[in-house]
Protein backbone atom coordinates (compact mmCIF):
# COMPACT_ATOMS: atom_id res chain seq x y z
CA UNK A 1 -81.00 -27.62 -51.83
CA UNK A 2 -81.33 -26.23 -55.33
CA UNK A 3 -84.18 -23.34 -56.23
CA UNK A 4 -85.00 -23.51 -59.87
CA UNK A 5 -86.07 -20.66 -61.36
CA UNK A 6 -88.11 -19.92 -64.13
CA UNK A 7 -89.20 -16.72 -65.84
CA UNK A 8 -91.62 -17.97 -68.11
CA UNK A 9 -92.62 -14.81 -71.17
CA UNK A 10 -95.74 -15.97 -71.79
CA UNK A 11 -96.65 -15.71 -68.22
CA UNK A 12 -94.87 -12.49 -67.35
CA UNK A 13 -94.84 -11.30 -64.35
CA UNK A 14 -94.85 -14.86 -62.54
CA UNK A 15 -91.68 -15.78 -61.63
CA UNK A 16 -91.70 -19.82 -60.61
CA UNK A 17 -88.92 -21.44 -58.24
CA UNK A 18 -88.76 -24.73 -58.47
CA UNK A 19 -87.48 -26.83 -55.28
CA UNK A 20 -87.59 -30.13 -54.70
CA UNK A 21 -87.43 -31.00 -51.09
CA UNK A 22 -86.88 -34.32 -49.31
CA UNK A 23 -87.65 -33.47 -45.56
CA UNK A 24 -89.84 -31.05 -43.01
CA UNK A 25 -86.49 -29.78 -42.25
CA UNK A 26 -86.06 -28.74 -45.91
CA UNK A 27 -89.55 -27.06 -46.37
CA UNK A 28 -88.87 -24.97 -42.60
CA UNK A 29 -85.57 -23.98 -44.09
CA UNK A 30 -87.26 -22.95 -47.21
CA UNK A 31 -90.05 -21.41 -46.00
CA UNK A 32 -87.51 -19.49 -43.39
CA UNK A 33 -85.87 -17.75 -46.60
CA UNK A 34 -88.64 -17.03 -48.65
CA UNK A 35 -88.55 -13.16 -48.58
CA UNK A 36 -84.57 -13.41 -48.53
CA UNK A 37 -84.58 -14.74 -51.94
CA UNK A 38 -87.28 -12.85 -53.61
CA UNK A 39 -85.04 -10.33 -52.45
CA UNK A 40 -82.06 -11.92 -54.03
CA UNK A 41 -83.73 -11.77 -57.32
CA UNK A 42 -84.60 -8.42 -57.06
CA UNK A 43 -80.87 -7.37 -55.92
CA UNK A 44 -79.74 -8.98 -59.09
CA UNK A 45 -82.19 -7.71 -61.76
CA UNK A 46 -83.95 -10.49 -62.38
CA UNK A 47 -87.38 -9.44 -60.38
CA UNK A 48 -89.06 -6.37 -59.64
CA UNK A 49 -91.41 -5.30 -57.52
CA UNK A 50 -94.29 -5.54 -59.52
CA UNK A 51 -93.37 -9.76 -60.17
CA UNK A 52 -95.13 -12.65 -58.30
CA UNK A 53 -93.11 -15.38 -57.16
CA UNK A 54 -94.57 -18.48 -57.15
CA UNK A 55 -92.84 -21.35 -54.97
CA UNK A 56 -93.26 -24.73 -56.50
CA UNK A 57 -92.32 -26.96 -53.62
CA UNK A 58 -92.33 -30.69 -54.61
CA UNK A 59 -91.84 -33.32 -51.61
CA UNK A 60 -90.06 -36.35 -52.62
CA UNK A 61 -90.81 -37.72 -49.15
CA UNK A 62 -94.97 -37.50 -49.30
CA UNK A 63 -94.59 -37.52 -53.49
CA UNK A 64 -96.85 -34.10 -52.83
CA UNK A 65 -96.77 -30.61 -54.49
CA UNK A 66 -97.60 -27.22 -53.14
CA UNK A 67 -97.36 -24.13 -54.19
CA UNK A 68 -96.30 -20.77 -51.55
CA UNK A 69 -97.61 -17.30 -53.72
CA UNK A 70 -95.21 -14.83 -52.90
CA UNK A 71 -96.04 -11.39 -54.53
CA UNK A 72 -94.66 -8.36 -54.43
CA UNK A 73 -95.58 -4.66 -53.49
CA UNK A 74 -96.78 -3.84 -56.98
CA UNK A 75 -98.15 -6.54 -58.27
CA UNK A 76 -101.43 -6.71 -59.64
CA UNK A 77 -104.32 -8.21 -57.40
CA UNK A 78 -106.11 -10.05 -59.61
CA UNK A 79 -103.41 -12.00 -61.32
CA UNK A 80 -102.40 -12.99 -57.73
CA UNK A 81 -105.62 -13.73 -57.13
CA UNK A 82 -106.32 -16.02 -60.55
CA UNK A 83 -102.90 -17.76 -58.51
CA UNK A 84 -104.61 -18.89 -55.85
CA UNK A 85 -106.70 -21.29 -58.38
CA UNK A 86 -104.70 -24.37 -58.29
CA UNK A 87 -105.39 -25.64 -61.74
CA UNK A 88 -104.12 -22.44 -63.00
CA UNK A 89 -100.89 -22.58 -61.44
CA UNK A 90 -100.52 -26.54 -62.31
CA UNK A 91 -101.03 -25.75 -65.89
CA UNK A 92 -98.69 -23.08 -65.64
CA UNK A 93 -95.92 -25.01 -64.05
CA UNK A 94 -96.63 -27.96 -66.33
CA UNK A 95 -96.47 -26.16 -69.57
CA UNK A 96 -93.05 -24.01 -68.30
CA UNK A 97 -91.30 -27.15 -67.37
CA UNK A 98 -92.60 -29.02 -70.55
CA UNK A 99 -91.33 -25.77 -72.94
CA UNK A 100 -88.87 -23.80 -71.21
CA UNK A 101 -85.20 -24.26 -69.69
CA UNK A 102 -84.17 -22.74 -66.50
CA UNK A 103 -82.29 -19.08 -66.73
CA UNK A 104 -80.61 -19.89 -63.13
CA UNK A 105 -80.42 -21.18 -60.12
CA UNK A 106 -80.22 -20.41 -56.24
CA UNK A 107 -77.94 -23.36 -54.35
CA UNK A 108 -78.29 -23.05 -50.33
CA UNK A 109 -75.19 -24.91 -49.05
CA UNK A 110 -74.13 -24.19 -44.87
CA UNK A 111 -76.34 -20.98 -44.54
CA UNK A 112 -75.01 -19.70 -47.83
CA UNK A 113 -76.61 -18.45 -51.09
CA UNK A 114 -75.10 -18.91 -54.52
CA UNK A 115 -76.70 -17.52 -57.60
CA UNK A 116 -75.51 -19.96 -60.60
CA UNK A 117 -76.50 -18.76 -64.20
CA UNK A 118 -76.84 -22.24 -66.16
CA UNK A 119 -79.63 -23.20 -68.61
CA UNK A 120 -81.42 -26.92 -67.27
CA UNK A 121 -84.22 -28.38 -68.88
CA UNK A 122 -86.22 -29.83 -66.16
CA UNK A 123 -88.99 -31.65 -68.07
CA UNK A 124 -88.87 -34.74 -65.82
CA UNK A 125 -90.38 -33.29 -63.04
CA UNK A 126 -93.58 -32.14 -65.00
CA UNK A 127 -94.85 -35.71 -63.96
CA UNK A 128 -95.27 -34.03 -60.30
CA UNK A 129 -98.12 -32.06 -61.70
CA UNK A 130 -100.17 -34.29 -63.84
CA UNK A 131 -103.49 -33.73 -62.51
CA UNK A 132 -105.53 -36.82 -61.62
């Protein structure tokens, strides 16, 4: 499973991980390492404490999206709180994947974690969040 991430300027301090998922088992295991790999980012300079992380979780297998808002000690209440509007965070995913490449990503391969710097443009999956 690949975690796409995203550190869109315009929308500093929201972090967005991308993950596309094709099973329950794949969403537990996510869900599992959440705080693990906020963690992760933080270890490696690329979040801080005061950054939201917002889990993008598409499911090939129910063609669904959902969204997990992960902030952080510091992070300020209200953005998390605009978060928690859906529409927000649809345009926000829809615009980053639309405009932006990814900086990174997290591979989990047999209980491992690889951090792999490479830029993707992930446009293609926008189509997940056209609102209907």
């Amino acid at each position: 499973m690949n975690i796409f991430i995203y550190k869109p300027k315009i929308y500093n301090p929201i972090i967005i991980a991308l993950v596309k998922i094709s099973s329950e088992q794949e969403l537990n295991l996510l869900l599992s390492l959440t705080n693990e790999l906020f963690q992760i980012l933080i270890d490696n300079n690329e979040a801080t404490t005061e950054n939201i992380l917002i889990f993008s979780i598409i499911k090939d297998h129910l063609n669904k999206t959902s969204n997990l808002i992960l902030p952080s000690t510091k992070s300020d209440l209200k953005l998390v709180n605009k978060c928690e509007n859906t529409l927000f965070i649809i345009s926000i995913i829809s615009n980053t994947l639309l405009n932006s490449d990814t900086k990174f990503y997290i591979d989990l391969k047999n209980d491992k974690i690889f951090l792999h710097y490479k830029k993707l443009n992930l446009g293609i999956y926008s189509k997940f969040y056209l609102i209907k």
